[in-house]
Structures are given as structure tokens and as C-alpha cells.
Protein backbone atom coordinates (compact mmCIF):
# COMPACT_ATOMS: atom_id res chain seq x y z
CA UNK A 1 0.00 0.00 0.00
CA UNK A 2 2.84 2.25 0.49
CA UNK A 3 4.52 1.85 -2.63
CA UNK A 4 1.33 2.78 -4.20
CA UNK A 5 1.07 5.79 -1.63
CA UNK A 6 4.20 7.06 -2.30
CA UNK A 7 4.37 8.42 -5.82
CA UNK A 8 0.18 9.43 -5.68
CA UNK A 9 1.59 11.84 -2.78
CA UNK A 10 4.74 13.75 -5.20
CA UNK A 11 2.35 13.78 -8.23
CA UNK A 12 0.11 15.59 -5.50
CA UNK A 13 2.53 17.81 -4.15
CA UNK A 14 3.74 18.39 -8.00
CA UNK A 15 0.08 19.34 -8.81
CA UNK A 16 -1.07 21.53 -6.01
CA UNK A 17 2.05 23.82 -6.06
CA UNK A 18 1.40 24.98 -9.36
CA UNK A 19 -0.75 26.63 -11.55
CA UNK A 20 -1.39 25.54 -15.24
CA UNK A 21 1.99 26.34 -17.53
CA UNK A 22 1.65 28.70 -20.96
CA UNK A 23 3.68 27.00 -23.48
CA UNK A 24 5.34 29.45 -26.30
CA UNK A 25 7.40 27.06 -28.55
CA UNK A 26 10.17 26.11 -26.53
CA UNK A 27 9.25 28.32 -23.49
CA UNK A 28 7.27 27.40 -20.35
CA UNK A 29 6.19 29.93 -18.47
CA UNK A 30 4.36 28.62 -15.24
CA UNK A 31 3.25 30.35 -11.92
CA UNK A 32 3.38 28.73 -8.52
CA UNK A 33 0.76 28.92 -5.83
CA UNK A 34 2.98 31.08 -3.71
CA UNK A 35 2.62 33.18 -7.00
CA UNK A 36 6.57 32.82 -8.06
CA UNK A 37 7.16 33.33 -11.88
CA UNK A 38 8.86 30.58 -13.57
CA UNK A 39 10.02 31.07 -16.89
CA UNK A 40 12.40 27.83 -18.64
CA UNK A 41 14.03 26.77 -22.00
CA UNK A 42 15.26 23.75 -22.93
CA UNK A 43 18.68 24.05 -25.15
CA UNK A 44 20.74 21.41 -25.60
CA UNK A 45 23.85 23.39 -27.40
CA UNK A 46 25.77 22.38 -23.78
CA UNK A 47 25.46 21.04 -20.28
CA UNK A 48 25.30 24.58 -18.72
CA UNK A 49 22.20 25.25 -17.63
CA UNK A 50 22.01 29.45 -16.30
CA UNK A 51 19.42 30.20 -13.64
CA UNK A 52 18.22 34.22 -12.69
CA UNK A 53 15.90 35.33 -10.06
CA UNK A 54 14.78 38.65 -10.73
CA UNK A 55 13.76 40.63 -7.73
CA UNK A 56 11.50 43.86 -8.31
CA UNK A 57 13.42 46.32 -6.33
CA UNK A 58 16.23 48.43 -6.97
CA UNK A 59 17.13 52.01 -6.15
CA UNK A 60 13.95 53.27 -7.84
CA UNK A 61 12.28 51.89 -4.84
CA UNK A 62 14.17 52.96 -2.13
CA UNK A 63 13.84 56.10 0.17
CA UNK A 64 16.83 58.78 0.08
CA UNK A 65 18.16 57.72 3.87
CA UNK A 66 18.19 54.52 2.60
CA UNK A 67 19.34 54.50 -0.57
CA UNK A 68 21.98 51.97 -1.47
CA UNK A 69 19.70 49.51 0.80
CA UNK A 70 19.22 47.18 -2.58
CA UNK A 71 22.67 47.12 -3.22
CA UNK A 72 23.79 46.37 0.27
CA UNK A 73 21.45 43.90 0.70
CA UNK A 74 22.42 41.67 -2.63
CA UNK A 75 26.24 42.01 -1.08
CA UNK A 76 24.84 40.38 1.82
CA UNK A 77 22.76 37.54 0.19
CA UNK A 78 25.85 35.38 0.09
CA UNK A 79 28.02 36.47 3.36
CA UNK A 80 26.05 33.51 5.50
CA UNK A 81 21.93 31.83 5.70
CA UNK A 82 20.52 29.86 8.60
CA UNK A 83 22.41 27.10 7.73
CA UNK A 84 25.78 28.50 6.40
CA UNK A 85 28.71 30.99 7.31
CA UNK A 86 29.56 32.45 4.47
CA UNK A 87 32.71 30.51 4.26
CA UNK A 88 30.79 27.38 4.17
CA UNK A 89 28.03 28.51 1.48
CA UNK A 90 31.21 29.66 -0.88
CA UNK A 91 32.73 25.77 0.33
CA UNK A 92 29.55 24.35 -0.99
CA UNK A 93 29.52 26.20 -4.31
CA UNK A 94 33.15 25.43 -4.87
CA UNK A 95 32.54 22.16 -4.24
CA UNK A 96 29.79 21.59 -6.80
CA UNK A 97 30.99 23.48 -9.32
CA UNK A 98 28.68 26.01 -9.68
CA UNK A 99 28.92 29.86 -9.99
CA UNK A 100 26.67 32.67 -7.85
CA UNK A 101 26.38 35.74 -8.11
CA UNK A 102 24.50 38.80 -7.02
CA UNK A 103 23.89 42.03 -8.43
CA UNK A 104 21.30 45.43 -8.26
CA UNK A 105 20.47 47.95 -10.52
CA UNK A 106 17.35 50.55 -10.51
CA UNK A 107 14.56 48.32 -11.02
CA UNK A 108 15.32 45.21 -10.61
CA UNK A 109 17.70 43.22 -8.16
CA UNK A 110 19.27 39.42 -9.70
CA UNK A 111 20.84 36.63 -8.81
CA UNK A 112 22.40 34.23 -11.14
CA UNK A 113 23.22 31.15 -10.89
CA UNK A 114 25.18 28.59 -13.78
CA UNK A 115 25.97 25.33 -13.08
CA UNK A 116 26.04 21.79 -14.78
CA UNK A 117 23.01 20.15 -15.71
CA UNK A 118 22.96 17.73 -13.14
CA UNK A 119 23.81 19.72 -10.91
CA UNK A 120 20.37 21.67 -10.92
CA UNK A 121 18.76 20.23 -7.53
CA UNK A 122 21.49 21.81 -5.26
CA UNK A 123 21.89 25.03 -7.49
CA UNK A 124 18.18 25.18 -6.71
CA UNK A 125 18.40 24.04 -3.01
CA UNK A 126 21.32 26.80 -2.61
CA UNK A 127 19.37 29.53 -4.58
CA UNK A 128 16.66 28.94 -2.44
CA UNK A 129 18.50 29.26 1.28
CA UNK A 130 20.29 32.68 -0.55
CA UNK A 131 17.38 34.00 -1.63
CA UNK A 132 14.69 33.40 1.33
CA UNK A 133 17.33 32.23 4.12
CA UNK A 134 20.16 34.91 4.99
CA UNK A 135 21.39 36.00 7.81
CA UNK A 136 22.64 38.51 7.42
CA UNK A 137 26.02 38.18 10.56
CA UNK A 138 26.96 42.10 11.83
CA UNK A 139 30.29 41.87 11.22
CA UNK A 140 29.81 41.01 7.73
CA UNK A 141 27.15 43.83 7.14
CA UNK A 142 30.16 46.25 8.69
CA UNK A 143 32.41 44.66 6.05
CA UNK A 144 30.17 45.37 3.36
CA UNK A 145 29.31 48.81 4.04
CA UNK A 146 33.30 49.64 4.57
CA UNK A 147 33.96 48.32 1.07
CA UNK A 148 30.73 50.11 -0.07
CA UNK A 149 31.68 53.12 0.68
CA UNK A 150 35.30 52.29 -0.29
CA UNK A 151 34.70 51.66 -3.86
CA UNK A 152 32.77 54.97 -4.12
CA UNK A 153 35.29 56.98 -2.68
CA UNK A 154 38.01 55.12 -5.21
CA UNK A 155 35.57 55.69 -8.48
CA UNK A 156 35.27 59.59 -7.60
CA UNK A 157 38.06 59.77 -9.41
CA UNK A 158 36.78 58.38 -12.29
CA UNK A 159 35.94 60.87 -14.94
CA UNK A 160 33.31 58.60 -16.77
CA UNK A 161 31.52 57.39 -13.29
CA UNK A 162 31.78 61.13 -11.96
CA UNK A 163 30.21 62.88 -14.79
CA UNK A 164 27.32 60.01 -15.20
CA UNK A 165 26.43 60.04 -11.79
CA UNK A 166 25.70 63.66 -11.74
CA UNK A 167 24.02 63.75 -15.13
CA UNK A 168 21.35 61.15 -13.73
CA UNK A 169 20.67 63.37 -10.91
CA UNK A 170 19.58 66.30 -12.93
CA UNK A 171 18.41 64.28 -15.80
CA UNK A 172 16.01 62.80 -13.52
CA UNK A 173 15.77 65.45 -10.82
CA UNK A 174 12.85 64.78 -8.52
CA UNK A 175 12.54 61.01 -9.68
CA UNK A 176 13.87 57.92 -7.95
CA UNK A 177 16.66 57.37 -11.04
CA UNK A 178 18.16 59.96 -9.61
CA UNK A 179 19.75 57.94 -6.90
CA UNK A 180 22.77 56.65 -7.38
CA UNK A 181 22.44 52.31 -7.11
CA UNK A 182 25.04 51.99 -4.86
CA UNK A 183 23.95 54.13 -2.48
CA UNK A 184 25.52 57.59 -0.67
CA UNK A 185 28.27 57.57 1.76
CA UNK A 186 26.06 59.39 4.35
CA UNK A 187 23.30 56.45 3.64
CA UNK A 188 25.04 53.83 3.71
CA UNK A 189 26.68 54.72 7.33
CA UNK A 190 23.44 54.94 9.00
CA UNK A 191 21.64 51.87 6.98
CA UNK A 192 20.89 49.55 10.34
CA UNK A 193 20.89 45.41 9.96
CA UNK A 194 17.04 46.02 11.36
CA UNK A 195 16.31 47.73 8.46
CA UNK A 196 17.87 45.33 5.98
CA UNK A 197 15.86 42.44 7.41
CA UNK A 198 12.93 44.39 7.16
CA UNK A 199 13.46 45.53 3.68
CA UNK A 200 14.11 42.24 2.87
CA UNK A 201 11.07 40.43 4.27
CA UNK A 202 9.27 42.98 2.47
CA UNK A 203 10.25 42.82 -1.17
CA UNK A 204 11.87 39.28 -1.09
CA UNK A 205 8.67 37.24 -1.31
CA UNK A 206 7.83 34.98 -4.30
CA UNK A 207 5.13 36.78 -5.76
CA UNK A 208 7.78 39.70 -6.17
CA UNK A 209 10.05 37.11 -8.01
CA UNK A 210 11.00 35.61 -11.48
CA UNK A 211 13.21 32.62 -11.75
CA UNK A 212 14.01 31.96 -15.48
CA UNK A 213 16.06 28.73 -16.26
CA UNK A 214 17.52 27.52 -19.54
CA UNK A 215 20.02 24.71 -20.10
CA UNK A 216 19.58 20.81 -20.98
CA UNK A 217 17.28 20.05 -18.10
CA UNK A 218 13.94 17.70 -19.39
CA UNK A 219 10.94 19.48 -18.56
CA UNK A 220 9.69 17.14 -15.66
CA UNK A 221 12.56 16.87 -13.78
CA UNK A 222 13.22 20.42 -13.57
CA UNK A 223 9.48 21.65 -12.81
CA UNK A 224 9.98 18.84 -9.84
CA UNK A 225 13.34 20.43 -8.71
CA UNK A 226 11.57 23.68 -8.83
CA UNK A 227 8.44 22.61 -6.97
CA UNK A 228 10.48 21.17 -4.56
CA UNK A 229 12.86 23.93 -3.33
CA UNK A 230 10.73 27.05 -3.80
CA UNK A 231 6.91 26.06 -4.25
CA UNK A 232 6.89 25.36 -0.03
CA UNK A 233 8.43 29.34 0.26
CA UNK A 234 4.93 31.30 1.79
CA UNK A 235 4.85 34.21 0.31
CA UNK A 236 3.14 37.75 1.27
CA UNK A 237 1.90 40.92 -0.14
CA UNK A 238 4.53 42.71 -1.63
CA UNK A 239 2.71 46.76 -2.20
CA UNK A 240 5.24 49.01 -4.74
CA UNK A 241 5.09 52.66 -4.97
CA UNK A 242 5.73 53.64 -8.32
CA UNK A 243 6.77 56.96 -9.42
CA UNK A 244 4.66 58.93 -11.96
CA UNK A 245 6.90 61.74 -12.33
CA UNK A 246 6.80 62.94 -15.72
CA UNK A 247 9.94 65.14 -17.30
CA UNK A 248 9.25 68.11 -19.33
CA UNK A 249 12.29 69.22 -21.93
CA UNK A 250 14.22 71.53 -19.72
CA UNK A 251 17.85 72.30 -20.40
CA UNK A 252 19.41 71.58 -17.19
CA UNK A 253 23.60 71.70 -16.52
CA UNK A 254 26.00 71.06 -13.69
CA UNK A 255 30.13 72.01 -14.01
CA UNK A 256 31.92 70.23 -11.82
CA UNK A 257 35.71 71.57 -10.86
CA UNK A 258 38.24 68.42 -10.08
CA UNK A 259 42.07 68.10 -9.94
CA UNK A 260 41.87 66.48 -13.38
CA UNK A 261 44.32 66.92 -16.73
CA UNK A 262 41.29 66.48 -19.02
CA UNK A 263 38.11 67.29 -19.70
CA UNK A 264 35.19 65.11 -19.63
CA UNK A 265 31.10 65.93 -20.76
CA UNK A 266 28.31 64.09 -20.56
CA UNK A 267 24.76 65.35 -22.51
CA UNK A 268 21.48 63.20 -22.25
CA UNK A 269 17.62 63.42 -22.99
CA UNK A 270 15.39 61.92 -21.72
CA UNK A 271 13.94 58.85 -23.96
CA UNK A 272 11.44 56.10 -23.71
CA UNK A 273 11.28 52.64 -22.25
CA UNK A 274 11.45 49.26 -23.80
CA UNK A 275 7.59 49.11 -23.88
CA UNK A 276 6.95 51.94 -25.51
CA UNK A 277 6.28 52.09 -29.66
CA UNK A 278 8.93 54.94 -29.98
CA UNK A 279 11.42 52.36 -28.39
CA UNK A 280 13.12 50.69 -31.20
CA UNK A 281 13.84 54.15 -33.36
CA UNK A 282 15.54 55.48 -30.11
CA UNK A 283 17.64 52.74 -29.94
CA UNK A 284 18.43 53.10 -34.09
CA UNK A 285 19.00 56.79 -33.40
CA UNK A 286 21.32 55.72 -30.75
CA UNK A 287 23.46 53.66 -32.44
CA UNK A 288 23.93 55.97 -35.33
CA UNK A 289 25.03 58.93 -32.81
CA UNK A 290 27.50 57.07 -30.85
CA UNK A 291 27.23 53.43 -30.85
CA UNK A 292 30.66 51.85 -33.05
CA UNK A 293 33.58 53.18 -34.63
CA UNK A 294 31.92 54.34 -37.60
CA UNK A 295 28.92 56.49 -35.32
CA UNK A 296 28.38 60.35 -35.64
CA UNK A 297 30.58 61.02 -32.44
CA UNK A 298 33.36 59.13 -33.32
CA UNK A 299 33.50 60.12 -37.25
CA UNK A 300 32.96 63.88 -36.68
CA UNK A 301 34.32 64.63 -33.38
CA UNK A 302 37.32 62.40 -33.01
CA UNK A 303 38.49 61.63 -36.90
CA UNK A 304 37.13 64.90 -38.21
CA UNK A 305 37.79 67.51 -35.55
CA UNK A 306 40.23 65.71 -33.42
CA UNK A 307 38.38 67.06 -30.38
CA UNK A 308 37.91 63.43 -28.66
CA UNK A 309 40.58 61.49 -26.51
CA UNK A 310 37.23 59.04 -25.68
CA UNK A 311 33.80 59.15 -27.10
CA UNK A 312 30.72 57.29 -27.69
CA UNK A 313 27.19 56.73 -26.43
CA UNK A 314 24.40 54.09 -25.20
CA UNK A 315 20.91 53.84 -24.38
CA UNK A 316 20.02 53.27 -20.83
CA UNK A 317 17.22 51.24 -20.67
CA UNK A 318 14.89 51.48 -17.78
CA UNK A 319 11.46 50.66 -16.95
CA UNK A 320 9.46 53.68 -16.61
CA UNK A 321 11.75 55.61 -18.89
CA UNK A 322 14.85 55.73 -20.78
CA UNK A 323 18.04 58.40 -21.61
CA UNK A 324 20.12 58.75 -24.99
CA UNK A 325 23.34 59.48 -23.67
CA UNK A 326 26.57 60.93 -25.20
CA UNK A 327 30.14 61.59 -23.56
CA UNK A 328 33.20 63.00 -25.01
CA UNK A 329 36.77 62.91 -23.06
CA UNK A 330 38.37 66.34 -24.67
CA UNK A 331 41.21 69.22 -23.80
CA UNK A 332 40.11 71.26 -20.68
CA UNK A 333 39.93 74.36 -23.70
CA UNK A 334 37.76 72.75 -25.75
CA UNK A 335 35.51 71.41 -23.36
CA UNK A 336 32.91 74.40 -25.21
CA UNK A 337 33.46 73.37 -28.09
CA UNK A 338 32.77 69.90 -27.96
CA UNK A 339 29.43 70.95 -25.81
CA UNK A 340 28.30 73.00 -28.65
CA UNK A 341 29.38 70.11 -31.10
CA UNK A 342 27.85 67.39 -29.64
CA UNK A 343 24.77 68.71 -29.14
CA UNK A 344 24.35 69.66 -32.60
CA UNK A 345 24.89 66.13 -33.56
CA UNK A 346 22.14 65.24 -31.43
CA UNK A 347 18.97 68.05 -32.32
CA UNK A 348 21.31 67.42 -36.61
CA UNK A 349 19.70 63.83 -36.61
CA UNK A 350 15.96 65.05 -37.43
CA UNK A 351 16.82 67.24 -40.14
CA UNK A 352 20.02 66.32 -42.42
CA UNK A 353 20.18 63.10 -44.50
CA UNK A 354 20.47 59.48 -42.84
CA UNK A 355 21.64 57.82 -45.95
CA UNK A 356 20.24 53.85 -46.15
CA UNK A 357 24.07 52.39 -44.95
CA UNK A 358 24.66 54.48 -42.53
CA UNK A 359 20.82 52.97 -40.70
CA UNK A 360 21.57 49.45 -41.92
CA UNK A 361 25.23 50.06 -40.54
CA UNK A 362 23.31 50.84 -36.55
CA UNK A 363 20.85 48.32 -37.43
CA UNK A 364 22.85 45.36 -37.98
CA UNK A 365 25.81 46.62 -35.01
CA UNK A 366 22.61 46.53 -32.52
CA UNK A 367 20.93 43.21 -33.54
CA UNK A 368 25.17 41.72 -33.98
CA UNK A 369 25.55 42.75 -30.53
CA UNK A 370 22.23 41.59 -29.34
CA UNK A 371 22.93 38.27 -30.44
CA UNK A 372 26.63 37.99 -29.06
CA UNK A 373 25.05 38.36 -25.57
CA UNK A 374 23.72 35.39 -26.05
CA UNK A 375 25.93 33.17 -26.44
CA UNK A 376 25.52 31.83 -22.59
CA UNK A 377 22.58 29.89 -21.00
CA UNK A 378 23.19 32.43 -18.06
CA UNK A 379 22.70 35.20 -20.25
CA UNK A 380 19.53 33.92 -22.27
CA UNK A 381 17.98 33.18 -19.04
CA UNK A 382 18.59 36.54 -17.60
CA UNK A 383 17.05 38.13 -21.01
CA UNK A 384 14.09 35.96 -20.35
CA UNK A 385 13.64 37.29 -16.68
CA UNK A 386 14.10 40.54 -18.27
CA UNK A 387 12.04 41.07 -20.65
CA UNK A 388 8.97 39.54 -18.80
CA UNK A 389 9.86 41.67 -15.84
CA UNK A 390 9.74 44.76 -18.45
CA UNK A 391 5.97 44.04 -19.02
CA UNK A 392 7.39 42.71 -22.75
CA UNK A 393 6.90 39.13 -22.72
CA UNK A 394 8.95 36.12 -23.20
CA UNK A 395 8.17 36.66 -27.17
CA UNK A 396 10.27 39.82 -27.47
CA UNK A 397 13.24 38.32 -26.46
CA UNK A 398 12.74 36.48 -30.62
CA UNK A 399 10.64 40.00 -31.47
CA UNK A 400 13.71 42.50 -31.02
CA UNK A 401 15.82 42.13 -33.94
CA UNK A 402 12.78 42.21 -35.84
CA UNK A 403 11.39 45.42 -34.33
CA UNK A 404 15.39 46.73 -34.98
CA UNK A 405 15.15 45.61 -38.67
CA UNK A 406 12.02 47.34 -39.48
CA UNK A 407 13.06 50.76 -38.09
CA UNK A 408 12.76 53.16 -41.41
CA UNK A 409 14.78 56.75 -42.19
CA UNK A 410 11.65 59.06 -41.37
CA UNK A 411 10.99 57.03 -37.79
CA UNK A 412 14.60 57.73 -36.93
CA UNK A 413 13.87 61.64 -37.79
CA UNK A 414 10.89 61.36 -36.00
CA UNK A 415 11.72 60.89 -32.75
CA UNK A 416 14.95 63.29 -32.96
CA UNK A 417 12.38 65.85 -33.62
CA UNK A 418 10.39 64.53 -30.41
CA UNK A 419 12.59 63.51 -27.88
CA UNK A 420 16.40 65.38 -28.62
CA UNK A 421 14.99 68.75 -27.63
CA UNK A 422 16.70 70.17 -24.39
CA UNK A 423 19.23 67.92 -22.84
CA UNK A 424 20.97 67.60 -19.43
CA UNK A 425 25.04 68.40 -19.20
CA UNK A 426 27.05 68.17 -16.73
CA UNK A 427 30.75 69.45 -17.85
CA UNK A 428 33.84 68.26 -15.66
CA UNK A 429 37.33 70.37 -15.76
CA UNK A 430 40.62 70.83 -14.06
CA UNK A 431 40.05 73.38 -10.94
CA UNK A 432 42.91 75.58 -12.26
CA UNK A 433 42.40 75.39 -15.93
CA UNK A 434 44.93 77.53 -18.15
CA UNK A 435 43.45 79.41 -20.64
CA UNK A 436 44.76 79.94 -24.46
């Protein structure tokens, strides 16, 4: 009677701690009853399989006295649980061979796991204790803030770092992306281990939580492996607040005075986020401004005008919005001149010709690039998690090069006409510059 028993009560475990899966070609998507996201691909290019748990908090969430709380709080994940020091959980990775790691950003907090396939019911089991199990010991919190607070004292001299820091705060002035996402000094100091628990038993609950896992793993086996070390976790209300600050095209600059040799500028404006229709052109117009040797910045400012010791530009992507930003590393005396240069570049693009090679040239670095980053299990997974997190869908992670591709001339000049209107600068020179 037992044996019978047995296996009626794990296909009823299996079946009461989940609810029924979507299937999208190769991709399950599947929610638990504690209302966790899980999100898997089966690939069988290797036996790595990459796990990522996306947590929906980040700095956008976080209060100004606490900000750097997210980032803190990842660092800590891994420094001991209820059942390990921290020496002992890095011991027990070692000794399975498989990689963790933590990270935080604005809107979302991860962490990833890659291991061998069958290695997947301990990287599970150890996710798990990480994840819903930590600690968190004192002394290691003390630790962690001291080389928090460290490494931003050691990047202050970093022109790039510097310049972008301060360009976020009065690009987004009176937003959330303001904040820097590893926190403030004078934050960080006064950030309690009472109010790391708590912010982590608030926003560290599975309903709050995608896991997306791809690798050479059958179906079954890993839906059981998942049931079995997260579907028990109880999980409570997680409540958001969400900013609704909208930005209005103000021209806003900051000039910062360092001991430096060189100059350095940063210009941005404000753009859209992934889920928005404007999305894709932005990210064309992007990569014809500054994205790859043979981009606007590069051509005219470095080959043409020799004005650039460093130049270029990217796209930050974020969830409630999005910034086209440019930098240029230049003399201290023609730190004007590459203002005034750049930012005709920028407010140039909805007006002169974009000749057909120079968009299939962006088009085809973007969707090269996109497709690179895929190359790992760890990072497909973490796409996955991604876009789903974004409000895209699974499908987009397929639907992007497509939307790239079918970006035309007059959408590019379209939203250069709409969104590269008054930008945000922030200038940094030498405190004693000479003058010519």
C-alpha cells in the first residue's frame, strides 16, 4: 500500500504547487501557488544550464536615507543563511561546481546562478537558502558597508563614473533614477541590519520574483526540482510605490571643478522605455550617434575635428523611462566646443540626410551585438527574466531584432524631432584650468 502511496503523494505535491503552464514554442512559463514566476528553456547546445531570479526592487524603490539599501542587501545575500557561514556557502559552491552571483540595478535586483546540468537540484536548493534564508552576521554587514563606501570613494576619481552620476541626478531630478544604485556615503553609514531584514522580508517574497532557467534540463525533472525547493516558500503581499513623475524638456547643466588633466562631458535626454512604440527608433537613433567606430561622435568629433581622446554613447534602458546618452573625453579648452558640437549632432539627426548604410550600418551593429550576448545559458535566461519583468513578454526576447530591422529613415527623424529637444550636461574640468 505504500509503494502505491508514495508516488500518488509527489504527483500531488507536483500538482497543487502549481498553476497551469503557458507554453510558447520552446518556453514554459508557469506560476506557482505562492505566486513565483517561472520562466524555462530547454537548449541542448551544452550542459550549462544558467538560472536568474529577478527581484522587483532596486534604487527606484528605495527612500533617500536609505538609498543603497538594494545594493547592500544583494552584497549580503551570500556572506552567510541559517544554515551557512559564508565561508561554508562559498565551500559548498566550490565544491559543486557552480557559480553565484548577485547584483542590483534601478529596477530590478538578480541573482544568477550557472551550473552543470545535473547539478540543478542543489543550485536550486542553494538559490533557495540565498534568496529566502540569509542572515545577514553584523560583522559582515560592517564589512560590506566599509567596502561600499570604499569603492565609491576610489571611483570619484573616475571621470566617466563622476560625470554620469551627476548627469542622472539632474536628468532625472525629482525622480527615484536619480539615486545613485550603490547608495551615498552618508546612507550607507546609517543603513541599520534592522532595516535590511525588514526591507528584505518585504520585497523578497515569491510573488515579487522571477526565476528563469535555460540549459539541458527535461521538462519534468526540472518543474519537480523547482516545486520542490521554492513552491513550499509562503509568500506575502509585496505593495510598490511607483513613481509617476513625468519630465518636461528643460535644459538643465551642472560644471563640476576636479584636480583632473582632461576634460570630460556628458549630454542626455530623456527617452522612452522598452515598452513603448517609440522604443526601437531610439535605440536606431542611438546607435547611429555614438554606438561603433563608424557612429556620428566618433567620425565627426574624433576623426574629423580631433576634439575626442574618448567618445561614444548608449541607451540606458529602464522601466518607466529611458536616456540617450553621449560623452566625449576632450582638452580642458575645448571642453565648449565639444558641448556645442555634440549637441548639434544630437537636435542634426531630425533634419540632415540618414543615408540607407549608414541605418543598416546601426541596425545590424545593434541586432550583432544583441545576439553575441547570447551566447551563454546564463545570459539567455537573464534576457528571459528581463524582458517579462519589463511588461514585454517572453516573445520579445525572438521580437527584437525584428522590431530593430524594421526601423525606417523618417521614424529615426521622427523621434529626434520629439525627444532630442533640451538635454541635461554636466561638464567636468581641471580646478585651475589655463586658458589659451
Amino acid at each position: 500500500m505504500r509503494k502505491i502511496l508514495a508516488p500518488l503523494i509527489v504527483l500531488c505535491s507536483f500538482l497543487i504547487s502549481s498553476l497551469p503552464a503557458k507554453i510558447q514554442g520552446d518556453i514554459e512559463m508557469r506560476f506557482l501557488k505562492n505566486k513565483l514566476t517561472v520562466i524555462s528553456k530547454r537548449t541542448k547546445t551544452n550542459n550549462i544550464v544558467g538560472i536568474v531570479c529577478l527581484i522587483r526592487v532596486g534604487s527606484a524603490f528605495e527612500r533617500a536615507e536609505e538609498n543603497g539599501i538594494s545594493s547592500l542587501t544583494q552584497a549580503l545575500l551570500m556572506k552567510g543563511t541559517n544554515k551557512h557561514s559564508a565561508s561554508e556557502l562559498a565551500l559548498a559552491l566550490e565544491r559543486e561546481g557552480i557559480f553565484m552571483n548577485t547584483d542590483a540595478s534601478e529596477d530590478f535586483v538578480s541573482v544568477s546562478v550557472a551550473a552543470t546540468a545535473d547539478q540543478i537540484d542543489r543550485a536550486l536548493e542553494l538559490l533557495s537558502e540565498v534568496l529566502f534564508e540569509p542572515s545577514f552576521p553584523a560583522d559582515e554587514l560592517e564589512k560590506e558597508r566599509r567596502n561600499a563606501i570604499a569603492q565609491i570613494n576610489l571611483v570619484e576619481d573616475d571621470k566617466f563614473y563622476l560625470s554620469f552620476r551627476n548627469l542622472r541626478e539632474i536628468l532625472y531630478e525629482g525622480h527615484p533614477y536619480s539615486q545613485p544604485t550603490e547608495g551615498r556615503p552618508e546612507s550607507l553609514l546609517i543603513i541599520t541590519k534592522a532595516q535590511i531584514e525588514q526591507f528584505h522580508n518585504r520585497f523578497y517574497q515569491p510573488e515579487n520574483m522571477t526565476l528563469a532557467i535555460v540549459g539541458n534540463v527535461p521538462r519534468d525533472e526540472l518543474n519537480k526540482c523547482v516545486n520542490r525547493h521554492f513552491g513550499s516558500r509562503v509568500s506575502q503581499e509585496v505593495n510598490l510605490f511607483i513613481s509617476t513623475k513625468t519630465f518636461n524638456p528643460v535644459l538643465r547643466t551642472r560644471e563640476i571643478k576636479k584636480p583632473l588633466e582632461q576634460g570630460f562631458l556628458t549630454m542626455g535626454y530623456i527617452g522612452a522605455p522598452m515598452n513603448h512604440k517609440d522604443y526601437p527608433a531610439l535605440r536606431v537613433a542611438c546607435a547611429i550617434l555614438g554606438e561603433g567606430m563608424a557612429s556620428r561622435f566618433f567620425t565627426q568629433l574624433r576623426d574629423q575635428r580631433g576634439l575626442a581622446y574618448a567618445v561614444g554613447g548608449f541607451y540606458q534602458s529602464l522601466r518607466l523611462h529611458g536616456a540617450v546618452i553621449g560623452y566625449i573625453g576632450t582638452r580642458p579648452e575645448t571642453l565648449e566646443v565639444s558641448n556645442r558640437a555634440m549637441r548639434h549632432i544630437f537636435e542634426d539627426l531630425a533634419e540632415n540626410p540618414i543615408h540607407e548604410d549608414e541605418l543598416n550600418r546601426a541596425k545590424n551593429y545593434l541586432i550583432g551585438k544583441y545576439l553575441i550576448a547570447h551566447q551563454t545559458n546564463l545570459k539567455k535566461a537573464n534576457y528571459l527574466a528581463w524582458f517579462h519583468c519589463f511588461g514585454l513578454g517572453v516573445e520579445f526576447d525572438e521580437k527584437y531584432p525584428e522590431l530593430i530591422m524594421g526601423v525606417k529613415i523618417k521614424d529615426v527623424r521622427r523621434v529626434a524631432r520629439k525627444y532630442f529637444k533640451m538635454p541635461a550636461i554636466v561638464t567636468l574640468s581641471p580646478e585651475n584650468k589655463s586658458k589659451k
